[in-house]
C-alpha atoms as a PDB file:
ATOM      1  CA  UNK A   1      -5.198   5.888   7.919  1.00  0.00           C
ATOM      2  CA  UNK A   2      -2.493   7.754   6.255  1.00  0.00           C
ATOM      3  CA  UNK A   3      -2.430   9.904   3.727  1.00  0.00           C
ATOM      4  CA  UNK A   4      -0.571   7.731   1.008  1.00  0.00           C
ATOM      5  CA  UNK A   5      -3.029   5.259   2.156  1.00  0.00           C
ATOM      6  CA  UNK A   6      -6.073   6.945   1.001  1.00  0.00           C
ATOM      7  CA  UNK A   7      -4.453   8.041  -1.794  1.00  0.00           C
ATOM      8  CA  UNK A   8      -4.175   4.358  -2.996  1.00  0.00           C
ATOM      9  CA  UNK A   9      -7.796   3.699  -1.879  1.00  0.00           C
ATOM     10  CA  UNK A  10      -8.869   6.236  -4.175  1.00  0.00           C
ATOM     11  CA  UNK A  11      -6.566   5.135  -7.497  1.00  0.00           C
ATOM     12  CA  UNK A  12      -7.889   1.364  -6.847  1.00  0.00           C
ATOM     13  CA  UNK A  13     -11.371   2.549  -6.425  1.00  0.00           C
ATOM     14  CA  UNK A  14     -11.368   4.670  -9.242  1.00  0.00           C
ATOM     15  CA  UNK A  15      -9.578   2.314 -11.500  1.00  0.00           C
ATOM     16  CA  UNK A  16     -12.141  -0.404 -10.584  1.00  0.00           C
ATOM     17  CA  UNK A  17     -15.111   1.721 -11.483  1.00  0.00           C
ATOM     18  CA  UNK A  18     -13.649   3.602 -14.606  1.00  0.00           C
ATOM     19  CA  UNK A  19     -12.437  -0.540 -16.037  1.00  0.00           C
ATOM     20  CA  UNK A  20     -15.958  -1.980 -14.916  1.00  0.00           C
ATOM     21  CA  UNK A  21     -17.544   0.840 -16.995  1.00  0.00           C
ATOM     22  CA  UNK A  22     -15.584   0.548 -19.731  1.00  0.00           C
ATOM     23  CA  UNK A  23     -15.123  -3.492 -20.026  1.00  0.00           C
ATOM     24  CA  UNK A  24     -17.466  -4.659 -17.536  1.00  0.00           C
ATOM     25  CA  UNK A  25     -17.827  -5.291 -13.960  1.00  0.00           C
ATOM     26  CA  UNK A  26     -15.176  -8.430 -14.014  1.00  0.00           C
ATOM     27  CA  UNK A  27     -12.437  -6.737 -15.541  1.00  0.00           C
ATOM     28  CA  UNK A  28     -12.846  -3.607 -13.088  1.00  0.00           C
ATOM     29  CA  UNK A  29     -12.705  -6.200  -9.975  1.00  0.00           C
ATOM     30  CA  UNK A  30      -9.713  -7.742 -11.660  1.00  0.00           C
ATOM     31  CA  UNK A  31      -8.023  -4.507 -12.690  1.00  0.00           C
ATOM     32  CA  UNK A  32      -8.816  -3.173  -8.926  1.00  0.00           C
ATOM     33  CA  UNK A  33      -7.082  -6.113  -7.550  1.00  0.00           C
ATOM     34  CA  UNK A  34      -3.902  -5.616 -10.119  1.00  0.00           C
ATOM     35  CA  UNK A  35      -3.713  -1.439  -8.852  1.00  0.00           C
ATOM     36  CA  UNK A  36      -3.977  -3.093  -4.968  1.00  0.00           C
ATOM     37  CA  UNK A  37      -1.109  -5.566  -5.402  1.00  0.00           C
ATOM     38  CA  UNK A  38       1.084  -3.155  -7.233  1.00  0.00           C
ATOM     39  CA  UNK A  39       0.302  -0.734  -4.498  1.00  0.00           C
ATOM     40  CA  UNK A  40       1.470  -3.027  -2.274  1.00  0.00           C
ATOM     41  CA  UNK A  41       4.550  -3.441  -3.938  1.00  0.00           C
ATOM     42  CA  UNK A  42       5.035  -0.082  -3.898  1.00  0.00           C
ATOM     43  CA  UNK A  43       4.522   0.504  -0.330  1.00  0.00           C
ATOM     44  CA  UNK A  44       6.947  -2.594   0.790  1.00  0.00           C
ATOM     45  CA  UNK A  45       9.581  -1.263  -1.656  1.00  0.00           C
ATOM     46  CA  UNK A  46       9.258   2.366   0.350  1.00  0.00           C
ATOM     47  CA  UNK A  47       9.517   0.678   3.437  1.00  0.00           C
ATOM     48  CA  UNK A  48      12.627  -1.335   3.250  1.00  0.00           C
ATOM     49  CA  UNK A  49      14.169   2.213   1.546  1.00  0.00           C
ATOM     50  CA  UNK A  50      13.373   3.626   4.697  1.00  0.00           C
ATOM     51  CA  UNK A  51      14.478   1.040   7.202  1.00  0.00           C
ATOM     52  CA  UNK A  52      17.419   0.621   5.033  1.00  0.00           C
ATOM     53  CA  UNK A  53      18.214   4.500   5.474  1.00  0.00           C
ATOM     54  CA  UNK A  54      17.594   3.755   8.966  1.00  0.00           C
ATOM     55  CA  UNK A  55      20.434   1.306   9.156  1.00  0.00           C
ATOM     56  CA  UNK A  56      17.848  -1.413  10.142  1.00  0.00           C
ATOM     57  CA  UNK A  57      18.218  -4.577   8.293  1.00  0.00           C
ATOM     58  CA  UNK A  58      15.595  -7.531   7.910  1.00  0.00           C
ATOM     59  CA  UNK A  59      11.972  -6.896   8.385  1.00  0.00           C
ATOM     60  CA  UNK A  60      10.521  -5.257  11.599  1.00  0.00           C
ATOM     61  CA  UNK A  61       9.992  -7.418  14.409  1.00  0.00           C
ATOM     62  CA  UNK A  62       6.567  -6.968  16.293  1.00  0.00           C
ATOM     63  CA  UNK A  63       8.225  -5.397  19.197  1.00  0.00           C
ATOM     64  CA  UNK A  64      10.300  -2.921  17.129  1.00  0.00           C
ATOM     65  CA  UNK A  65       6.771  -1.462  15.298  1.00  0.00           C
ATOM     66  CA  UNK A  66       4.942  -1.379  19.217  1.00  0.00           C
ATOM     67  CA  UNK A  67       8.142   0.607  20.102  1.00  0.00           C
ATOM     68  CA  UNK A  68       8.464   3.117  16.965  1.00  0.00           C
ATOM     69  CA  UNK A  69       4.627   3.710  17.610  1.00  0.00           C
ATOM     70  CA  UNK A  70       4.923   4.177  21.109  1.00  0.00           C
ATOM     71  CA  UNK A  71       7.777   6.703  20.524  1.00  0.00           C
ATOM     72  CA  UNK A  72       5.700   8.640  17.857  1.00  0.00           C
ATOM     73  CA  UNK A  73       3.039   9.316  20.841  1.00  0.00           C
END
């Protein structure tokens, strides 16, 4: 797991326990979910920047991410 990835583990976790104490154990669940979509969102948006920079256009094909992982070996 990366570290941006735990980073957003840790803001949905915590907003899900500081909204379930506050307002009850629904609305942290719901607010949780709400901080993991726009995560998400914010992690797709990053990506396409990067492929973008890259000159790559489209979405990643599953060959393409089996060869940029192999290459990072």
């Amino acid at each position: 797991m990366s570290k941006r990835n735990l980073i957003w583990l840790v803001v949905v976790v915590a907003v899900g326990i500081l909204v379930g104490i506050a307002a009850g154990w629904l609305w942290g669940i719901l607010a949780a979910a709400v901080t993991l979509v726009i995560s998400e969102t914010v992690e797709r948006a990053r990506r396409q920047r990067l492929r973008a920079a890259r000159g790559v256009e489209g979405a990643p094909s599953v060959k393409d991410a089996i060869t940029d992982r192999r290459r990072r070996r």
